[in-house]
PDB file of N, CA and C in Angstrom:
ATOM      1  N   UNK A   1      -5.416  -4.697   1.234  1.00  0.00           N
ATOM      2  CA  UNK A   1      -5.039  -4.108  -0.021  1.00  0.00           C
ATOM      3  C   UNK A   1      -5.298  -2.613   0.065  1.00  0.00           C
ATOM      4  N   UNK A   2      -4.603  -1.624  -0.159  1.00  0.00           N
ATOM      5  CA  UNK A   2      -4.662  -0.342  -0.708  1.00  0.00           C
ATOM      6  C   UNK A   2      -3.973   0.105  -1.683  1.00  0.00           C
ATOM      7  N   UNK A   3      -4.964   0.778  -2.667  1.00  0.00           N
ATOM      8  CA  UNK A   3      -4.777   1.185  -3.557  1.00  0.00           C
ATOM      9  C   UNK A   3      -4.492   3.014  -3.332  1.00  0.00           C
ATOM     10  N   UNK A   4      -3.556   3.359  -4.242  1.00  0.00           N
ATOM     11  CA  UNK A   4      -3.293   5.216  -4.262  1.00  0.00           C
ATOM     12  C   UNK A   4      -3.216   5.659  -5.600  1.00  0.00           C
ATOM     13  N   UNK A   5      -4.133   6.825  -5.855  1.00  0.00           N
ATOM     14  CA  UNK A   5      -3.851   7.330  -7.576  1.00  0.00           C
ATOM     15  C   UNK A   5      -3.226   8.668  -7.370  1.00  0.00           C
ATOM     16  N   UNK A   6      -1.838   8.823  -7.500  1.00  0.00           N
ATOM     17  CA  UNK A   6      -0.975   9.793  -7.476  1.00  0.00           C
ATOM     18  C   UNK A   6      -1.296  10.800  -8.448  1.00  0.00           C
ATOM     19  N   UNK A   7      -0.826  12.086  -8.385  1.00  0.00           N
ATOM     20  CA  UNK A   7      -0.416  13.143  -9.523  1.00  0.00           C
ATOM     21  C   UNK A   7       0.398  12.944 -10.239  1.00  0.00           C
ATOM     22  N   UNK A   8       0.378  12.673 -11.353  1.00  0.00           N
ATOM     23  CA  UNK A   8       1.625  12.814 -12.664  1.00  0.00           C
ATOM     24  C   UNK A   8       2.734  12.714 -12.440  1.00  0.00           C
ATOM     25  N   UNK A   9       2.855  13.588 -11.509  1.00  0.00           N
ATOM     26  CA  UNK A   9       4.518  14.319 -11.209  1.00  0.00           C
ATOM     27  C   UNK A   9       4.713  13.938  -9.856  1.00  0.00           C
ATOM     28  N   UNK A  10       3.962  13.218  -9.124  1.00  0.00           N
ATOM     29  CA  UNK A  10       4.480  12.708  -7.594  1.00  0.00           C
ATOM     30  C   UNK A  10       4.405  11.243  -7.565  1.00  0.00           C
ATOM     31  N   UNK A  11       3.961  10.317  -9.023  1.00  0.00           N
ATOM     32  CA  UNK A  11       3.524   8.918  -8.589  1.00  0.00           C
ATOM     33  C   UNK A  11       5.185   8.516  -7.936  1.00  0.00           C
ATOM     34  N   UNK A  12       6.401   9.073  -8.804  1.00  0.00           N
ATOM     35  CA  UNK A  12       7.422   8.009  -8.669  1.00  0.00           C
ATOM     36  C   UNK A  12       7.793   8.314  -7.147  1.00  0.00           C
ATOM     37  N   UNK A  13       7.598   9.479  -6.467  1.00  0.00           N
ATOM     38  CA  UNK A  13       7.993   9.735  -4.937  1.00  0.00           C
ATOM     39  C   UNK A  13       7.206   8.607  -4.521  1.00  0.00           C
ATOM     40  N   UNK A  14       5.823   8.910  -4.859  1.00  0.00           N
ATOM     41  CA  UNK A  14       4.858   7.644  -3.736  1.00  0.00           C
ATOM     42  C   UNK A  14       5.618   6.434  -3.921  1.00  0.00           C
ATOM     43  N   UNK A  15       6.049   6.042  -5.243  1.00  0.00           N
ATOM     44  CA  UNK A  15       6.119   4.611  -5.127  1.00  0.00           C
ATOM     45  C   UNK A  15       7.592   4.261  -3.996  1.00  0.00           C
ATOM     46  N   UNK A  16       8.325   5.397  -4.068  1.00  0.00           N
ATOM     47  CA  UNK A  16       9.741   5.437  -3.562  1.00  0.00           C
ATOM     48  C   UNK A  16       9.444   5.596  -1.809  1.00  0.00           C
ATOM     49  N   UNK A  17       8.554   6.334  -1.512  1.00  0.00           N
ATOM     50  CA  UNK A  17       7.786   6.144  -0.191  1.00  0.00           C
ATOM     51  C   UNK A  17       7.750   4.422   0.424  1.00  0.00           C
ATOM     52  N   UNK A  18       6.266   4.125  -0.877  1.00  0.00           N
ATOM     53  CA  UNK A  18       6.306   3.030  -0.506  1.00  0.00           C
ATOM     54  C   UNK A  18       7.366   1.751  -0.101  1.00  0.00           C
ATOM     55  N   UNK A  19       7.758   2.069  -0.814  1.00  0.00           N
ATOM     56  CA  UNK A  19       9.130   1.128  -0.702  1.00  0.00           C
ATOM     57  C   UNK A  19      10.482   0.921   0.212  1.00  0.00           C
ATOM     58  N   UNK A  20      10.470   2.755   0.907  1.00  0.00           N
ATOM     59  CA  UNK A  20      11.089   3.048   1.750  1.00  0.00           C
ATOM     60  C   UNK A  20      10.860   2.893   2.810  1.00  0.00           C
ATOM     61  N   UNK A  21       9.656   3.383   3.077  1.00  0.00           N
ATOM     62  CA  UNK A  21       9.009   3.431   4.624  1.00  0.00           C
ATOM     63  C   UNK A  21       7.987   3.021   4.449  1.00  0.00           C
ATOM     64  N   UNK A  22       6.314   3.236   4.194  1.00  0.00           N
ATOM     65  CA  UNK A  22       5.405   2.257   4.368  1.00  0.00           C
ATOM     66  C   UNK A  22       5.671   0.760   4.420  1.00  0.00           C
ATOM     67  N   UNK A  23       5.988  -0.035   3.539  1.00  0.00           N
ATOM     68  CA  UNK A  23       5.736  -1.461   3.922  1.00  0.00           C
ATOM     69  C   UNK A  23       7.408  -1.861   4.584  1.00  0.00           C
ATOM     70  N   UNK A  24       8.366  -1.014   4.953  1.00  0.00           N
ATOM     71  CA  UNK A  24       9.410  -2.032   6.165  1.00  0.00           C
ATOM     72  C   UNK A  24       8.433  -1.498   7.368  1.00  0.00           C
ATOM     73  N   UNK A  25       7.697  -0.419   7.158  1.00  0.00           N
ATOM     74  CA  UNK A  25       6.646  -0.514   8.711  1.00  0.00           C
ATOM     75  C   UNK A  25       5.844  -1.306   8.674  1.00  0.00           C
ATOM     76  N   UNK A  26       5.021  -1.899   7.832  1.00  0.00           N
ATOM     77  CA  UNK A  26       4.247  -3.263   7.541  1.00  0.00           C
ATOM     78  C   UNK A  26       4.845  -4.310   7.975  1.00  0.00           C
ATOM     79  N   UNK A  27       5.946  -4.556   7.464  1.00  0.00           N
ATOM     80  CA  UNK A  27       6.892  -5.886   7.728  1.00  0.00           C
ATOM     81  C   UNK A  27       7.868  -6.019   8.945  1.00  0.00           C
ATOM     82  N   UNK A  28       7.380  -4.919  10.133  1.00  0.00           N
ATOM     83  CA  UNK A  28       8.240  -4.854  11.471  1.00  0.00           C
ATOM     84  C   UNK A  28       7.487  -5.242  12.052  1.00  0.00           C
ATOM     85  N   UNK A  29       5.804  -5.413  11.984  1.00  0.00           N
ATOM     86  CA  UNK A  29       4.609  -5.432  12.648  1.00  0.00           C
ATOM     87  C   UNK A  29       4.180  -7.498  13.146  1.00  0.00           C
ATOM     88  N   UNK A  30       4.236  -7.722  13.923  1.00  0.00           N
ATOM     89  CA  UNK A  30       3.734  -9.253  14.400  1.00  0.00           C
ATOM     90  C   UNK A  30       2.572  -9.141  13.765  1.00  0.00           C
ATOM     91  N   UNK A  31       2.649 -10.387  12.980  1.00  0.00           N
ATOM     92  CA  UNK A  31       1.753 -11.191  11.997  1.00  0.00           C
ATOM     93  C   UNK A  31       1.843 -11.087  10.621  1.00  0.00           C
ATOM     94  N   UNK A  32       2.593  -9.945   9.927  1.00  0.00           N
ATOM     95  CA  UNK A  32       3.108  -9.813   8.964  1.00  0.00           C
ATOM     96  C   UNK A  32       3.755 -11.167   8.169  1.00  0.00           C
ATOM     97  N   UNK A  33       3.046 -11.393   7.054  1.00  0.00           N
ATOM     98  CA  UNK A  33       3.593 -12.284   6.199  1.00  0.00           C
ATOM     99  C   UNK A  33       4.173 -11.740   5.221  1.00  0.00           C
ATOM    100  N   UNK A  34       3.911 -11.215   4.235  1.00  0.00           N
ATOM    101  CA  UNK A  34       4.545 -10.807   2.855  1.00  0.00           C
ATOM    102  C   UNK A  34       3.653  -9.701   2.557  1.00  0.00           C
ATOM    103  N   UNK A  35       4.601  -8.796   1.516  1.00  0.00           N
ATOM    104  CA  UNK A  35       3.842  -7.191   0.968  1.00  0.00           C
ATOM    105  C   UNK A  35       4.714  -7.214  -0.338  1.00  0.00           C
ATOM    106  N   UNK A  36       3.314  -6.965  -1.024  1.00  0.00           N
ATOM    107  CA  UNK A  36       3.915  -6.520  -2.693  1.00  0.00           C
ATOM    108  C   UNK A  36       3.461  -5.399  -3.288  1.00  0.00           C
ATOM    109  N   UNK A  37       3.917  -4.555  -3.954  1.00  0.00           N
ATOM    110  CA  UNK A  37       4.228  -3.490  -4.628  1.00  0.00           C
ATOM    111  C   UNK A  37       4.054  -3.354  -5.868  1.00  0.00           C
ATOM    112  N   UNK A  38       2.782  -2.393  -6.408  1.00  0.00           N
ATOM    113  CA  UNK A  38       2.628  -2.500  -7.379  1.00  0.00           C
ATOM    114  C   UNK A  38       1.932  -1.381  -8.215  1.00  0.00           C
ATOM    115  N   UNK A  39       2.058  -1.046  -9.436  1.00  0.00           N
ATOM    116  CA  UNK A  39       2.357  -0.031 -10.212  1.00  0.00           C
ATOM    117  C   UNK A  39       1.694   0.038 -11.648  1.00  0.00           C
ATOM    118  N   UNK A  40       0.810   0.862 -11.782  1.00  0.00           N
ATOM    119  CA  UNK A  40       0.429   1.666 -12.961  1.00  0.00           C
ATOM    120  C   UNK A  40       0.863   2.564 -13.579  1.00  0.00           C
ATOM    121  N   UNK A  41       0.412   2.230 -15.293  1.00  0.00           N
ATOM    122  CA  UNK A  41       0.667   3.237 -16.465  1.00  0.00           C
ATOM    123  C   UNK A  41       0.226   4.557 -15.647  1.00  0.00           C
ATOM    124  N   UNK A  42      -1.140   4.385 -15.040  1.00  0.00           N
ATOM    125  CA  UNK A  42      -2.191   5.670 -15.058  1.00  0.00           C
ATOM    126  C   UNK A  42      -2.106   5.981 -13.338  1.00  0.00           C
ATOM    127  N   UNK A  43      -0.838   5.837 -12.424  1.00  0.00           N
ATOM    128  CA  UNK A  43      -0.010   6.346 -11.930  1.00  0.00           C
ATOM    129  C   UNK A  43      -0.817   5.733 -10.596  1.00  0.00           C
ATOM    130  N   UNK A  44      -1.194   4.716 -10.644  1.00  0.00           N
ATOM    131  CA  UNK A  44      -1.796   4.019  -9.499  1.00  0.00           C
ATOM    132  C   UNK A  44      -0.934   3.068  -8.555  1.00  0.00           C
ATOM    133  N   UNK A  45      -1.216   3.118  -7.129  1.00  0.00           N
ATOM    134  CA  UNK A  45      -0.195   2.496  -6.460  1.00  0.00           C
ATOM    135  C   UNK A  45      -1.328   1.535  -5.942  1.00  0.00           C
ATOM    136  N   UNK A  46      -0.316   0.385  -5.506  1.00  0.00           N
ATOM    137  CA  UNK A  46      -1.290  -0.809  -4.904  1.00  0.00           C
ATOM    138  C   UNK A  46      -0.557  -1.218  -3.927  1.00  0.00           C
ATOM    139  N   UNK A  47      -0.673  -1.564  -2.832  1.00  0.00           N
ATOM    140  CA  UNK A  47       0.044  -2.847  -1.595  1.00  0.00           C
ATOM    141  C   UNK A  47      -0.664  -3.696  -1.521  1.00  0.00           C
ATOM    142  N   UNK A  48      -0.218  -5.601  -1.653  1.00  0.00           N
ATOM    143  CA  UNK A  48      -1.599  -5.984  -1.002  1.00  0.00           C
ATOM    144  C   UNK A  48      -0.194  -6.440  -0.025  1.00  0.00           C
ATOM    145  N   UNK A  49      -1.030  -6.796   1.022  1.00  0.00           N
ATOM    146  CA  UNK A  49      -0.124  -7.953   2.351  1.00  0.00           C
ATOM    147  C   UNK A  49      -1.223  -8.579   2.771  1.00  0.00           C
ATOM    148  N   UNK A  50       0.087  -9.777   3.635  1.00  0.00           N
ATOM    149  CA  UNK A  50      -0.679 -10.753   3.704  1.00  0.00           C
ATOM    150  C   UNK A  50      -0.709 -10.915   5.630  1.00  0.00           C
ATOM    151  N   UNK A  51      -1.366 -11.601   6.320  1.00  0.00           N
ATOM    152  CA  UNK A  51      -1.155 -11.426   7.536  1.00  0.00           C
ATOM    153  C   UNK A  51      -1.668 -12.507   8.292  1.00  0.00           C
ATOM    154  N   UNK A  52      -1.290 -12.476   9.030  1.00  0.00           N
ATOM    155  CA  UNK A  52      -1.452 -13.812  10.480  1.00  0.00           C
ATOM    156  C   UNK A  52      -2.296 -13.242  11.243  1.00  0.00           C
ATOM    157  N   UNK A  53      -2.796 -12.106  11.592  1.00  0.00           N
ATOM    158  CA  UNK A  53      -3.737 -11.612  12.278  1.00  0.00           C
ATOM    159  C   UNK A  53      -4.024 -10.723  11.732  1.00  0.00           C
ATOM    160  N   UNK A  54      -5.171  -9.438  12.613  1.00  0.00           N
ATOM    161  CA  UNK A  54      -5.606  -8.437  12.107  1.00  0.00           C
ATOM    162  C   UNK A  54      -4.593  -7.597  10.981  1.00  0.00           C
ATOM    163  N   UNK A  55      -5.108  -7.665   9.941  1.00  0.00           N
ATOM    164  CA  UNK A  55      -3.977  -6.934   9.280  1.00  0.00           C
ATOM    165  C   UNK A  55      -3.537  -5.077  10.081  1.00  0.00           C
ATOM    166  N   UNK A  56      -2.593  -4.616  10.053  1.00  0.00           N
ATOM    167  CA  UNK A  56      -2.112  -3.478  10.155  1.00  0.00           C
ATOM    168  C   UNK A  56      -2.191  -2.153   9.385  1.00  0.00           C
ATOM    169  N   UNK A  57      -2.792  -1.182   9.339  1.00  0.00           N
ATOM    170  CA  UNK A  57      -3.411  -0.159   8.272  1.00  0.00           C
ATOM    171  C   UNK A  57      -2.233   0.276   7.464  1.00  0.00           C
ATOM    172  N   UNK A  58      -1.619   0.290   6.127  1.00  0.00           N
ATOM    173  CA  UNK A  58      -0.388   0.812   5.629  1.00  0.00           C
ATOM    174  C   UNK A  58      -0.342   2.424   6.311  1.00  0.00           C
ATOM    175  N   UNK A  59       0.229   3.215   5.938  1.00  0.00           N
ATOM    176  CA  UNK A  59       0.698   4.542   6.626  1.00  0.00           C
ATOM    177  C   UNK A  59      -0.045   5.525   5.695  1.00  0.00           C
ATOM    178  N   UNK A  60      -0.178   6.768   5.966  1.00  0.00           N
ATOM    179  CA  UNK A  60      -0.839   7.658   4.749  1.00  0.00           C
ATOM    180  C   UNK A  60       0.101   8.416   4.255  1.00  0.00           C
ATOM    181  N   UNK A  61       0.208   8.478   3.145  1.00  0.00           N
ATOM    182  CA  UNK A  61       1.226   9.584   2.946  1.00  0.00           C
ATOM    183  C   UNK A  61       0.795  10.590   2.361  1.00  0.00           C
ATOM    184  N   UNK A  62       2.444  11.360   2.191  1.00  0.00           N
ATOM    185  CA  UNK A  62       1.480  12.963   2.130  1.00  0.00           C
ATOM    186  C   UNK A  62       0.633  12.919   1.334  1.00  0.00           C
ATOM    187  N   UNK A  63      -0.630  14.089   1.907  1.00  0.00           N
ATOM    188  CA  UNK A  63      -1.640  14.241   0.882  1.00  0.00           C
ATOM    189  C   UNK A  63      -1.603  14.822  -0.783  1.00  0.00           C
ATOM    190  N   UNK A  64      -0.688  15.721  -0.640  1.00  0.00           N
ATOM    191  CA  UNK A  64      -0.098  16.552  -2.008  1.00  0.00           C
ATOM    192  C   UNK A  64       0.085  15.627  -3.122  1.00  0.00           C
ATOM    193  N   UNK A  65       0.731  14.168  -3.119  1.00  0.00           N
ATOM    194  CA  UNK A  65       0.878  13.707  -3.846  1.00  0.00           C
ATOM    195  C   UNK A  65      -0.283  12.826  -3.976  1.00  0.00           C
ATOM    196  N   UNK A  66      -1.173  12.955  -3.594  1.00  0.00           N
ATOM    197  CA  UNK A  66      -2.892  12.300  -3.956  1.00  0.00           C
ATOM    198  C   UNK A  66      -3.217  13.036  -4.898  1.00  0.00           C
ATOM    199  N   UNK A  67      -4.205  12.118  -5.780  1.00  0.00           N
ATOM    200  CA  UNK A  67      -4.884  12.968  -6.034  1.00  0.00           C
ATOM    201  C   UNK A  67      -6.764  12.392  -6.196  1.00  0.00           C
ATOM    202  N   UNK A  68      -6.928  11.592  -5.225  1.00  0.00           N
ATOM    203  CA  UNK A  68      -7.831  11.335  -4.201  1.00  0.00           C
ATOM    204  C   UNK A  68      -7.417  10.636  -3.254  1.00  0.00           C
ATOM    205  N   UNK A  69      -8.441  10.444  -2.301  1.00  0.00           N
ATOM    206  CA  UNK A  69      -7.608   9.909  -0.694  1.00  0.00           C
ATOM    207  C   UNK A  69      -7.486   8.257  -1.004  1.00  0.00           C
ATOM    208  N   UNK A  70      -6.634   7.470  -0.709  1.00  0.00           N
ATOM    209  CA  UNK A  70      -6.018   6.448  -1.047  1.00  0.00           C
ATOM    210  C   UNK A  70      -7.596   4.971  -0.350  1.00  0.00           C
ATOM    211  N   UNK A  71      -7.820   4.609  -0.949  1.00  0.00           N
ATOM    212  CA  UNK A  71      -9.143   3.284  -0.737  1.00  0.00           C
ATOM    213  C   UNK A  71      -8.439   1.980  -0.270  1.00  0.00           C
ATOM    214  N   UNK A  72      -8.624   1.532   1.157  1.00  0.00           N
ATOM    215  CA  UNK A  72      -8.256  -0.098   1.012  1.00  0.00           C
ATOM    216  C   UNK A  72      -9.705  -0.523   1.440  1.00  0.00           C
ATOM    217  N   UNK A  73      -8.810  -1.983   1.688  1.00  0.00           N
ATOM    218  CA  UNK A  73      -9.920  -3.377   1.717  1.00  0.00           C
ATOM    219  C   UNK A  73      -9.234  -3.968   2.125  1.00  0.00           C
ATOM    220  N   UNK A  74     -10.228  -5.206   2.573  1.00  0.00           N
ATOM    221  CA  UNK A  74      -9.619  -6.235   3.809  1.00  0.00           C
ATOM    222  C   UNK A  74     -10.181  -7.594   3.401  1.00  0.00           C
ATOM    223  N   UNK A  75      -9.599  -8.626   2.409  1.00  0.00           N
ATOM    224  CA  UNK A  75     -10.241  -9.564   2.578  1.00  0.00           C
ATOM    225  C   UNK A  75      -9.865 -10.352   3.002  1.00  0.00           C
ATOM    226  N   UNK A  76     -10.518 -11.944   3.317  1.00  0.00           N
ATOM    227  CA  UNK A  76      -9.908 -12.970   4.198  1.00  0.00           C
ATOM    228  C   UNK A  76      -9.655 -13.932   2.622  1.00  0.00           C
ATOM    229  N   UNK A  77      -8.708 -15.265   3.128  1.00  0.00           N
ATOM    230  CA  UNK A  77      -8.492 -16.416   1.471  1.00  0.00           C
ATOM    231  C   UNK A  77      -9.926 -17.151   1.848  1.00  0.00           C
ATOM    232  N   UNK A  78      -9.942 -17.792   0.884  1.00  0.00           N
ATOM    233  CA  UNK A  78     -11.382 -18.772   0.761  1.00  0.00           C
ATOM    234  C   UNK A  78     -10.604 -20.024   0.780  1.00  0.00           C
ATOM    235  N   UNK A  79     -10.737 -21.271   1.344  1.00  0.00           N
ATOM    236  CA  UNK A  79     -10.892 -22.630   1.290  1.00  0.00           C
ATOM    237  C   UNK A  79     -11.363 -23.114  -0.337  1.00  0.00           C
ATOM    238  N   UNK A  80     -10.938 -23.358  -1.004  1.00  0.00           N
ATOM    239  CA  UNK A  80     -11.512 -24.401  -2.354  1.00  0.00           C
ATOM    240  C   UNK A  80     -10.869 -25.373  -2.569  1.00  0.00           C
TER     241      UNK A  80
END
């Protein structure tokens, strides 16, 4: 999962990024299962994917449209 909190005025590029190029580079990658896309009022971007092996780091994009450096995480599913 990574999360990105854009500037005001650059969230809709990031999300158009995302969508363009970060996750079809996610989804070219062996072990790649599925990637979803997702979107805040308060201009926050999210990917989670899912994966068959080590997951793959999403891409960084430009910094300008940060407006802190983008946070992931890695968790595994639980058995219940």
């Amino acid at each position: 999962m990574v999360e990105m909190a854009a500037h005001p005025g650059a969230h809709q590029e990031l999300v158009d990024w995302a969508c363009a190029v970060a996750v079809p580079e996610l989804e070219r990658q062996l072990g790649h299962v599925s990637s979803e896309v997702f979107t805040s009022a308060d201009n926050r971007l999210v990917v989670i994917s899912r994966w068959r092996s080590e997951p793959v780091a999403l891409a960084d994009p430009p910094n300008h449209w940060l407006r802190r450096e983008a946070h992931s995480w890695d968790f595994s599913p639980v058995d219940r």
